[in-house]
Protein backbone atom coordinates (compact mmCIF):
# COMPACT_ATOMS: atom_id res chain seq x y z
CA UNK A 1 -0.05 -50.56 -9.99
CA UNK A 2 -2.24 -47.97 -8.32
CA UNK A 3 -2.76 -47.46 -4.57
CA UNK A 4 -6.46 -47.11 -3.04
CA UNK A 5 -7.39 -45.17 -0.67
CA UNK A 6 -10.35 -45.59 1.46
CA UNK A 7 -11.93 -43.41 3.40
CA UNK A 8 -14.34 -44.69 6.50
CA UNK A 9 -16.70 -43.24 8.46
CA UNK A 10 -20.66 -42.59 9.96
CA UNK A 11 -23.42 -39.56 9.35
CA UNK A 12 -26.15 -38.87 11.80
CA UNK A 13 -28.29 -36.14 11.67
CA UNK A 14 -28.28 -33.60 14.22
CA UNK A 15 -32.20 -33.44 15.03
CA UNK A 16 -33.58 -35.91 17.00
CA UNK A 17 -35.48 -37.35 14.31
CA UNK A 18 -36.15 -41.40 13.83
CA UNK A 19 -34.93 -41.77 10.30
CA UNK A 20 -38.33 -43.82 8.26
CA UNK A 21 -36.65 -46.51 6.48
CA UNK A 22 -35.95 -45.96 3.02
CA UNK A 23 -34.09 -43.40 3.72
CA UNK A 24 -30.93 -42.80 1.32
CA UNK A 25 -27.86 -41.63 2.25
CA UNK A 26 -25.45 -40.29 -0.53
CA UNK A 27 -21.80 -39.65 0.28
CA UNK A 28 -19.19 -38.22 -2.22
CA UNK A 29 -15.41 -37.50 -1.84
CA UNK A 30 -14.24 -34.39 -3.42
CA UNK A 31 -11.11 -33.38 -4.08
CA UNK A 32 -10.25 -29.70 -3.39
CA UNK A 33 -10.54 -28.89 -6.68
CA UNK A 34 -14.02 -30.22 -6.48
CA UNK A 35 -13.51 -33.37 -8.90
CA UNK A 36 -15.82 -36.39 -7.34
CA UNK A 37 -13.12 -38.61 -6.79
CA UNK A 38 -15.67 -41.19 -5.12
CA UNK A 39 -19.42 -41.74 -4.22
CA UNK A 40 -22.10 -44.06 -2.85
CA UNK A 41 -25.55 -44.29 -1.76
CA UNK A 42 -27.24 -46.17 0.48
CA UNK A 43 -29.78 -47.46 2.78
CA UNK A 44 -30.20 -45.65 6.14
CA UNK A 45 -29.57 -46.78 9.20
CA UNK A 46 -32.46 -45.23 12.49
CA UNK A 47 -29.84 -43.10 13.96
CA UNK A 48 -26.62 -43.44 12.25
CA UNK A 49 -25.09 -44.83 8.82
CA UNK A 50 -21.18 -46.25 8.23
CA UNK A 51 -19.78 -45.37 4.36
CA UNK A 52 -17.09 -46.56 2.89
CA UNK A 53 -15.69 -44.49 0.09
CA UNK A 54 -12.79 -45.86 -2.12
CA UNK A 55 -10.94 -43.63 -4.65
CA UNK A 56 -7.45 -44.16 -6.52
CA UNK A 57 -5.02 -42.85 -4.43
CA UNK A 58 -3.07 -41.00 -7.25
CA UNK A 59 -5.69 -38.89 -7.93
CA UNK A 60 -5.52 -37.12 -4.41
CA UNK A 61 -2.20 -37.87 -3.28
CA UNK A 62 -2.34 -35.40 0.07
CA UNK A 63 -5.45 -36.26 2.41
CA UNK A 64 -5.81 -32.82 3.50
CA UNK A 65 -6.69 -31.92 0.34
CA UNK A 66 -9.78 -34.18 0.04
CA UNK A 67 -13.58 -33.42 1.20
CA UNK A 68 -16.77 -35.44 1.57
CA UNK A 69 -20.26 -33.80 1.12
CA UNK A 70 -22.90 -36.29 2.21
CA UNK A 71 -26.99 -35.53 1.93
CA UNK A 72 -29.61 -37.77 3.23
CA UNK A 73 -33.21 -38.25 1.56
CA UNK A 74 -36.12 -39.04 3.82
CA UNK A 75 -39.48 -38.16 3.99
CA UNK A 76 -39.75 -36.90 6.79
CA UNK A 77 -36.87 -34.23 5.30
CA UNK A 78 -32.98 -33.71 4.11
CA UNK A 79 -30.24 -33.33 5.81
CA UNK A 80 -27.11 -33.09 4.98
CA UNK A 81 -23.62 -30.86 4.50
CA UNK A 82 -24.46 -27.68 2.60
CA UNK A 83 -20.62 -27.24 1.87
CA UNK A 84 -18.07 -29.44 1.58
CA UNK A 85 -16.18 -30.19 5.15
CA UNK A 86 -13.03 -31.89 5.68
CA UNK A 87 -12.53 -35.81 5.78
CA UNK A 88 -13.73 -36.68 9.41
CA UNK A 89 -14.57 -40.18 10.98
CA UNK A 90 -17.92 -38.57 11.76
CA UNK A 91 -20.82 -36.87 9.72
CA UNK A 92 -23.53 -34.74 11.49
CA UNK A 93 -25.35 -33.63 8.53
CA UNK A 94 -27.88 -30.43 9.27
CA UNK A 95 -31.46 -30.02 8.18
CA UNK A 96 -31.24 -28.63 4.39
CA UNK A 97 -35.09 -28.42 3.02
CA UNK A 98 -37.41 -26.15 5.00
């Protein structure tokens, strides 16, 4: 029987921006080797978003080797993590399109 993990957790962007609804927010958990190991997407919250990513547990077995890379679509811009950063409880994604 295989073991989940689940990894929790909000993104906010760092401007002061109001995010317009409709506003998607994709999240993926990489492993170091950079296989996806899980992703979502969804709706935006104004000022910050909770994701909940959940991934079998064998693929990763050590949590320091996981990452998330997260990127959120609005039109007023995108934000988001140009790299991959380690697993953290919170997200501040950075403006990406100029």
């Amino acid at each position: 029987m295989s073991t989940l993990l689940t990894v929790t957790g909000t993104a906010s962007i760092r401007d002061k921006v109001d995010v317009p609804e409709g506003s998607v927010l994709s999240v993926k958990l990489v492993s170091k080797d950079g296989d996806v190991l899980a992703a979502t997407a969804l709706a935006a919250g104004e000022s910050t978003t909770d994701y909940e990513l959940v991934a079998d547990a064998a693929l990763s077995p050590h949590e320091n080797d996981l990452r998330l890379w997260a990127m959120l679509r609005t039109d007023a811009g995108v934000w988001g993590t140009p790299e991959l950063v380690t697993v953290r409880d919170d997200l501040v994604l950075s403006r990406v399109d100029t």
